[in-house]
N, C-alpha and C. Protein backbone atom coordinates (compact mmCIF):
# COMPACT_ATOMS: atom_id res chain seq x y z
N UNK A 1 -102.57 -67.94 61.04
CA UNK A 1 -103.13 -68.87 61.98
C UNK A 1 -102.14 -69.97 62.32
N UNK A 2 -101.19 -70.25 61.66
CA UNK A 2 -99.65 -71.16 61.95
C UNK A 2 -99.57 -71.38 63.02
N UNK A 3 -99.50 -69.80 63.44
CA UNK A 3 -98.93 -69.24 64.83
C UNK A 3 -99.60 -70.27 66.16
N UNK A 4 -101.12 -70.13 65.85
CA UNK A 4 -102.37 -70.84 66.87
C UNK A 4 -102.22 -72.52 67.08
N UNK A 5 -102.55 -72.63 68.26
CA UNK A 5 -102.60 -74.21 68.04
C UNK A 5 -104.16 -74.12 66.98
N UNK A 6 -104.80 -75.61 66.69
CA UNK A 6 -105.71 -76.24 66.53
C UNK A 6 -106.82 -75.95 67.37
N UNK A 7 -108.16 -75.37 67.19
CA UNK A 7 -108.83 -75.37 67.67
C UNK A 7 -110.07 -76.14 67.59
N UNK A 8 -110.27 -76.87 66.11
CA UNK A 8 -111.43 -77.52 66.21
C UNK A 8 -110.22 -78.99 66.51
N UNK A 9 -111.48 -80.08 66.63
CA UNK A 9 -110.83 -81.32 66.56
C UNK A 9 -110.07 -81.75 65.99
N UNK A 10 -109.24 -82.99 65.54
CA UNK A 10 -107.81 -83.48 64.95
C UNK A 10 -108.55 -84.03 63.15
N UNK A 11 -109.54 -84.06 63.18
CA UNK A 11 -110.69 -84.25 61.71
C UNK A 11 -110.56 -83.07 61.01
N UNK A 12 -110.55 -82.17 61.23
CA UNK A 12 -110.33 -80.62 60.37
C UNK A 12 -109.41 -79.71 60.61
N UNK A 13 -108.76 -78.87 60.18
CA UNK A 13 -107.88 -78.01 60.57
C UNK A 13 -109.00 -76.45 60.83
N UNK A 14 -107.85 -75.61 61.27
CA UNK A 14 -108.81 -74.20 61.30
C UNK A 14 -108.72 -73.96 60.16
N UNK A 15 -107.77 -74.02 59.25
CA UNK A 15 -107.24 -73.42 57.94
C UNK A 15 -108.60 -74.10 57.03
N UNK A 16 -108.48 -74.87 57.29
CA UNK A 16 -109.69 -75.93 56.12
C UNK A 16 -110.99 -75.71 56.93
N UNK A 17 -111.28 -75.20 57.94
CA UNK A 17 -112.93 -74.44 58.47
C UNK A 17 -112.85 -73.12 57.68
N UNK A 18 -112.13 -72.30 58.11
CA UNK A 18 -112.06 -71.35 57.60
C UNK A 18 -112.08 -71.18 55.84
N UNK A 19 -111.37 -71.66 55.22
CA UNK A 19 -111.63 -71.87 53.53
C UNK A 19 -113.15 -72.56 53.52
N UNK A 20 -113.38 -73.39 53.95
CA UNK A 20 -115.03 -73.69 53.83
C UNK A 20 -116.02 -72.79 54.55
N UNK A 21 -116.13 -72.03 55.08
CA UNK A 21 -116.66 -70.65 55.19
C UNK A 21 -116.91 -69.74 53.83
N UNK A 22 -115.61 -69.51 53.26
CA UNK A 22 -115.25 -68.89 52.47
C UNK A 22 -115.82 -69.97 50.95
N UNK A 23 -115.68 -71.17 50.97
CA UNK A 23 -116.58 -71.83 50.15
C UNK A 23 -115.46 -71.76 49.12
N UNK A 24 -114.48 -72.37 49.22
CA UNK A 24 -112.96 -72.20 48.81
C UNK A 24 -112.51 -73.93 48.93
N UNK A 25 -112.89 -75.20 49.25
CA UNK A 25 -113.03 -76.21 49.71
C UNK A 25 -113.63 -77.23 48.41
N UNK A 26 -112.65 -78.11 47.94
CA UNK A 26 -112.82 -79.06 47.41
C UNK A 26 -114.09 -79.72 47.92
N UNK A 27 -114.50 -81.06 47.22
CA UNK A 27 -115.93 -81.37 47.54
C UNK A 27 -115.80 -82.54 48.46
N UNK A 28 -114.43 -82.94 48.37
CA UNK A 28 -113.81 -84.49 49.31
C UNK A 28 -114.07 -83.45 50.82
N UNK A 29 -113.20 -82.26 50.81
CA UNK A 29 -112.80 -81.67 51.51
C UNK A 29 -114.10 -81.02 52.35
N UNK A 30 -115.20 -80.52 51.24
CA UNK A 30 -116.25 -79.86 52.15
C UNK A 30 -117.32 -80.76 52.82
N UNK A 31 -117.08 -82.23 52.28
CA UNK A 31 -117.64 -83.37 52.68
C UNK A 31 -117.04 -83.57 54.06
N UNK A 32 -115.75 -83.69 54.49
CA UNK A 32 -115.78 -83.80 55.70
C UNK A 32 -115.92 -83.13 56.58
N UNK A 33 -115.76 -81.53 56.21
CA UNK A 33 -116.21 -80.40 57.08
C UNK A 33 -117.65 -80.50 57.69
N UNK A 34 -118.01 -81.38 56.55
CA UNK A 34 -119.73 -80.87 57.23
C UNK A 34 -120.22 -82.30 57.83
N UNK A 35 -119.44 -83.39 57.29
CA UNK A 35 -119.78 -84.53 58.46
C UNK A 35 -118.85 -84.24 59.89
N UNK A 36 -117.72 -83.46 60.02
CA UNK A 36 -117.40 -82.98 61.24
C UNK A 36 -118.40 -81.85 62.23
N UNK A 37 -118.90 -81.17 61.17
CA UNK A 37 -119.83 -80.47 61.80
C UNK A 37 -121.08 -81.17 62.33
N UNK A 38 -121.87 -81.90 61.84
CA UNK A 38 -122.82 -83.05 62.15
C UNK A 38 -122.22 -84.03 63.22
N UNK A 39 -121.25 -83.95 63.79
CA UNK A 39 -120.88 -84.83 64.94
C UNK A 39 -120.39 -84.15 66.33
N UNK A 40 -120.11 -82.48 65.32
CA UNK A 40 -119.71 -81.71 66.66
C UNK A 40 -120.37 -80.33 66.75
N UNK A 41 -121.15 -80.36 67.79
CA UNK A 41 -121.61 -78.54 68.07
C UNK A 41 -120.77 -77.75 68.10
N UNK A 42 -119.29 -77.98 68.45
CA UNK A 42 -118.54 -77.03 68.33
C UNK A 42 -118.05 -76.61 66.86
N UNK A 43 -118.10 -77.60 66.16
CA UNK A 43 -117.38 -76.96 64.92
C UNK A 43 -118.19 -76.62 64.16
N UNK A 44 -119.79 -76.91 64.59
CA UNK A 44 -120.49 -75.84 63.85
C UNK A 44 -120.70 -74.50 63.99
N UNK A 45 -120.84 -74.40 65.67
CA UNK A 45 -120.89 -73.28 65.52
C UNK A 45 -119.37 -72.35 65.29
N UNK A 46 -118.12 -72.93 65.52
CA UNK A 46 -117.01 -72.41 64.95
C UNK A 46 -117.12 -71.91 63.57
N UNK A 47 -117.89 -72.43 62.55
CA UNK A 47 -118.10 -72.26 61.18
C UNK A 47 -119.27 -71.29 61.72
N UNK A 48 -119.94 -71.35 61.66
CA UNK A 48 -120.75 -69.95 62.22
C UNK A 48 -120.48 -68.68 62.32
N UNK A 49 -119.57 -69.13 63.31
CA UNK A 49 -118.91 -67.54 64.07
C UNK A 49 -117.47 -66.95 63.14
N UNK A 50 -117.32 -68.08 61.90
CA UNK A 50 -116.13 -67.47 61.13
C UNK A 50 -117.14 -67.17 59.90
N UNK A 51 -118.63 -67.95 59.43
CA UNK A 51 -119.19 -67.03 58.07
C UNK A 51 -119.62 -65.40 59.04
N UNK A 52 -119.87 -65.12 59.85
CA UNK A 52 -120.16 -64.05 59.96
C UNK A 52 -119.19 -62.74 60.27
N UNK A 53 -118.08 -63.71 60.42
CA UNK A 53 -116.73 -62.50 60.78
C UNK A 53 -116.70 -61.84 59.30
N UNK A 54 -116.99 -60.61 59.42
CA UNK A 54 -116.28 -59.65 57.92
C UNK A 54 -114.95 -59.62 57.33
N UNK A 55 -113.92 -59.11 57.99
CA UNK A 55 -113.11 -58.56 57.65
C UNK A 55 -112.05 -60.16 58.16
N UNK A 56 -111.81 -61.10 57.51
CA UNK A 56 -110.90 -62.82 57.75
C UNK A 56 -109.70 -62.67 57.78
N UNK A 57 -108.95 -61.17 57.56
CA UNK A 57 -107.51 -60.97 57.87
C UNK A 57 -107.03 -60.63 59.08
N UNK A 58 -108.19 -60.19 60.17
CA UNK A 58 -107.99 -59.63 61.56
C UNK A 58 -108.41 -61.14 62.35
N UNK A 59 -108.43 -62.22 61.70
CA UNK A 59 -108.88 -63.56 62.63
C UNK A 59 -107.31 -63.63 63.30
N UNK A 60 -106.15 -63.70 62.96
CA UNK A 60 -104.82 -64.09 63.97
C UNK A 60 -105.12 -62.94 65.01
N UNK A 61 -105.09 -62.00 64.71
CA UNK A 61 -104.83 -60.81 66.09
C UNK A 61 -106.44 -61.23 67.18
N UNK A 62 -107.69 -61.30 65.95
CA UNK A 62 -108.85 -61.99 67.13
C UNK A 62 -108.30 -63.01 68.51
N UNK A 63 -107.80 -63.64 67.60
CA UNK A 63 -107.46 -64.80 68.74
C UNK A 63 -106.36 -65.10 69.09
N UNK A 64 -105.38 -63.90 68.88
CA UNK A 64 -104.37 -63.87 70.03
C UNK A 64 -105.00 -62.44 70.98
N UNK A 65 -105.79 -61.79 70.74
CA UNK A 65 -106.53 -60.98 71.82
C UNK A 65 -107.37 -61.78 72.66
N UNK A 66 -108.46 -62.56 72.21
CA UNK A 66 -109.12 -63.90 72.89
C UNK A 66 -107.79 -64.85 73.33
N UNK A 67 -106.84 -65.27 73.18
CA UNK A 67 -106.27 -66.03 73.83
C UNK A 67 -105.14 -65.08 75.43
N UNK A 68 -105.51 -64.20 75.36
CA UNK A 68 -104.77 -63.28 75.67
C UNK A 68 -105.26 -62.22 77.47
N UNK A 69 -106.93 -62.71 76.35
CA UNK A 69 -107.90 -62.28 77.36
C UNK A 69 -108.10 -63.86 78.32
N UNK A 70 -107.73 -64.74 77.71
CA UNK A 70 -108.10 -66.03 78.78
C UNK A 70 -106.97 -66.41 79.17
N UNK A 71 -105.99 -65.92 79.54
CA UNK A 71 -104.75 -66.15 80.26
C UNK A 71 -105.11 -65.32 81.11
N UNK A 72 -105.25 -64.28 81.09
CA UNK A 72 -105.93 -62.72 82.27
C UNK A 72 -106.68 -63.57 83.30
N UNK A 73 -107.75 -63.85 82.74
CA UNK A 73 -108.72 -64.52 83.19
C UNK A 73 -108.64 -65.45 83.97
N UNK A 74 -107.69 -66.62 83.28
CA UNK A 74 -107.27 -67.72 84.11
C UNK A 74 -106.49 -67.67 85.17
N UNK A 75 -105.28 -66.93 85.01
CA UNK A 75 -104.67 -66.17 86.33
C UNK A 75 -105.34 -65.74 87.02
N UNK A 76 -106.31 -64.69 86.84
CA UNK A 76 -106.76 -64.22 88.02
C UNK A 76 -107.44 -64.85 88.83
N UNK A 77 -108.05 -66.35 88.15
CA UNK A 77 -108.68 -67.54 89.15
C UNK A 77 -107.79 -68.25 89.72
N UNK A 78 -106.48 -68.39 89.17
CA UNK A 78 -105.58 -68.91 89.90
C UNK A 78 -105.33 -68.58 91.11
N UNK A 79 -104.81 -66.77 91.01
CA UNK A 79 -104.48 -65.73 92.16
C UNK A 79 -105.53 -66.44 93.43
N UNK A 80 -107.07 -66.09 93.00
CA UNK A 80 -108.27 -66.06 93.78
C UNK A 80 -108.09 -67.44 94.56
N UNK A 81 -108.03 -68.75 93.36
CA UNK A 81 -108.41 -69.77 94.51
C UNK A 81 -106.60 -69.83 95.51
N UNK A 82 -105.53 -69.56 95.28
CA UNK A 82 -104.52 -69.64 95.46
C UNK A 82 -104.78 -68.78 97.38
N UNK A 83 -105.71 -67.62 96.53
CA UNK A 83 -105.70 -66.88 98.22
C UNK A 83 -106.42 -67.53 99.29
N UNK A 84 -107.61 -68.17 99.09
CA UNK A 84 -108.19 -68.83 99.85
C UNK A 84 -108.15 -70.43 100.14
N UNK A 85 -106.76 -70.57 100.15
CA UNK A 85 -106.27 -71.70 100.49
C UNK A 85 -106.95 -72.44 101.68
N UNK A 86 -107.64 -73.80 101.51
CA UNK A 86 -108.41 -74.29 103.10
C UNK A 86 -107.24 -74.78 104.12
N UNK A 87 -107.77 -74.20 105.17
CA UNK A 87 -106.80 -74.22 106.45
C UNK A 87 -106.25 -75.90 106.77
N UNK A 88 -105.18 -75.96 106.92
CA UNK A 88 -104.06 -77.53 107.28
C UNK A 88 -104.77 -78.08 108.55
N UNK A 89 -104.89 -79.26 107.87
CA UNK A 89 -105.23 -80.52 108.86
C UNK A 89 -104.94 -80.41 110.06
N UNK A 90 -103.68 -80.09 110.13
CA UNK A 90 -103.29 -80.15 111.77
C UNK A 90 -103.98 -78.74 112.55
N UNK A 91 -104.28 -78.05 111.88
CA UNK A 91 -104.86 -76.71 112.47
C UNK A 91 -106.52 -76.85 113.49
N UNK A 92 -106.97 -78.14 112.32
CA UNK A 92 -108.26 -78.59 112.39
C UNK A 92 -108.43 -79.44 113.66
N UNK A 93 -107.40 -80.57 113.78
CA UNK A 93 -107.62 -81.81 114.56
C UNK A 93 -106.72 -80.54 116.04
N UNK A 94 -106.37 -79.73 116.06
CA UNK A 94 -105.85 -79.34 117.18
C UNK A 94 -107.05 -78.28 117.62
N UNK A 95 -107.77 -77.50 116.98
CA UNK A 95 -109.32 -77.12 117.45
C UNK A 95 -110.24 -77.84 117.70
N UNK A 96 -110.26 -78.90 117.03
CA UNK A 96 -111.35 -80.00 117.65
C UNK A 96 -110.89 -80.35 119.42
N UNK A 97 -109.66 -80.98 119.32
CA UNK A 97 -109.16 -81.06 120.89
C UNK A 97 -109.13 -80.26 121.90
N UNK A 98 -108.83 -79.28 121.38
CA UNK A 98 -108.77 -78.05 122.67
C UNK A 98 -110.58 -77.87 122.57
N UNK A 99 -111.29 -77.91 121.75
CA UNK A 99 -113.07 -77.70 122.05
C UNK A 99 -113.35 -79.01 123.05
N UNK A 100 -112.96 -80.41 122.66
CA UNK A 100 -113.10 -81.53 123.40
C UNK A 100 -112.60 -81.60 124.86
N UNK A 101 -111.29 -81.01 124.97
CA UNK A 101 -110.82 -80.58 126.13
C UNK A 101 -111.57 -79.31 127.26
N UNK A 102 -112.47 -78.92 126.53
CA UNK A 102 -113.16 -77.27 127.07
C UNK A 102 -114.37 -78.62 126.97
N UNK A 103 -115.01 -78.65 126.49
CA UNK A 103 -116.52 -79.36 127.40
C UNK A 103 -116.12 -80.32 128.30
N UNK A 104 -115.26 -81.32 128.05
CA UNK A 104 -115.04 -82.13 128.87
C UNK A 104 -114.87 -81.71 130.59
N UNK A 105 -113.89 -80.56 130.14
CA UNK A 105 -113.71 -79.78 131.68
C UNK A 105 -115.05 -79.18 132.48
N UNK A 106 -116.01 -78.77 131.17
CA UNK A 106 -117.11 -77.89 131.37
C UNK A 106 -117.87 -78.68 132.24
N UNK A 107 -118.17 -79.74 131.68
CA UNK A 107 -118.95 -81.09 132.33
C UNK A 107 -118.73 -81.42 133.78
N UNK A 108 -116.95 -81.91 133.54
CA UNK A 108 -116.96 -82.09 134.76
C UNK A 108 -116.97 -80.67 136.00
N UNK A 109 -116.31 -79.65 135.90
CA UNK A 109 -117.32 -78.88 136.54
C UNK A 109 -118.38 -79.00 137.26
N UNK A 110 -119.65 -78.78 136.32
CA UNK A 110 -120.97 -78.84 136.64
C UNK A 110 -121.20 -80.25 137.21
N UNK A 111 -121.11 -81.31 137.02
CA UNK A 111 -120.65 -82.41 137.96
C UNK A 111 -120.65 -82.60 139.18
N UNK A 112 -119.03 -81.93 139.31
CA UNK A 112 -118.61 -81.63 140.71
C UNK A 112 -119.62 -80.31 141.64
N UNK A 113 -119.70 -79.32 140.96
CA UNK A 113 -120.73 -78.66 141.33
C UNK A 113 -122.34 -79.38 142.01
N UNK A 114 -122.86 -79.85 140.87
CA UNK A 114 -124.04 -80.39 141.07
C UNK A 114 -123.78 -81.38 142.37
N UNK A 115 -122.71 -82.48 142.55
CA UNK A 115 -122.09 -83.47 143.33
C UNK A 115 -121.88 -82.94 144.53
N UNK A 116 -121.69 -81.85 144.51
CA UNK A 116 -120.87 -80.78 146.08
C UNK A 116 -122.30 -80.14 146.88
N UNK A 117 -123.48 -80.50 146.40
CA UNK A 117 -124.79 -79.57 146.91
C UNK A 117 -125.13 -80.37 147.95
C-alpha cells in the first residue's frame, strides 16, 4: 500500500485502518481509529469495506485496478465534455445580428408594403 497515496484523512493512515480491521492496533491507536470513524462516514465505512474483504493481500492490486478503472472513467468524461465544447461568443453575437438585421428588413418591408396601398 506504500505504493497508494492516503486515502482516508491526514488522522489515520490506510496502514493503521487496515491493522484495526484486523484488530492488530494498540489501544492509543484503536482509540483514534474509532474517534476518526465517529467524525467521518467515510472512514467508517472504509473500515467496513476492508473487515469484509477476505483475502488482505490482493488490497494493492484492488486499488490499483479501482484506481485504474477511474482514470478510464475520468478520461472518458474528459474526451465527452472536451467534444461538446459550447460554441464562441463571437459566433453568437454575429447570429443575433444577422437575425436583427433579417426582421428589421422584414418590418420594414411590410411597412413599405402596407405604406404603398
Amino acid at each position: 500500500m506504500d505504493q497508494h497515496k492516503n486515502i482516508v484523512p491526514d488522522s489515520i493512515s490506510d496502514e493503521m485502518l487496515l491493522l484495526y480491521t484486523e484488530g492488530k492496533l494498540s489501544a492509543e491507536d484503536t482509540r483514534k481509529v474509532e474517534e476518526a470513524m465517529a467524525s467521518s462516514l467515510f472512514i467508517g465505512d472504509a473500515a467496513e469495506g476492508l473487515s469484509e474483504l477476505e483475502n488482505k493481500d490482493d488490497l494493492s492490486d484492488i486499488v490499483g485496478d479501482l484506481n485504474q478503472h477511474l482514470k478510464t472513467l475520468t478520461s472518458q468524461q474528459k474526451k465527452r465534455l472536451q467534444k461538446h465544447k459550447p460554441l464562441d461568443i463571437n459566433w453568437i453575437i454575429i447570429a443575433i445580428l444577422v437575425l436583427t438585421i433579417v426582421a428589421v428588413g422584414g418590418y420594414l418591408a411590410v411597412h413599405y408594403m402596407v405604406k404603398g396601398r
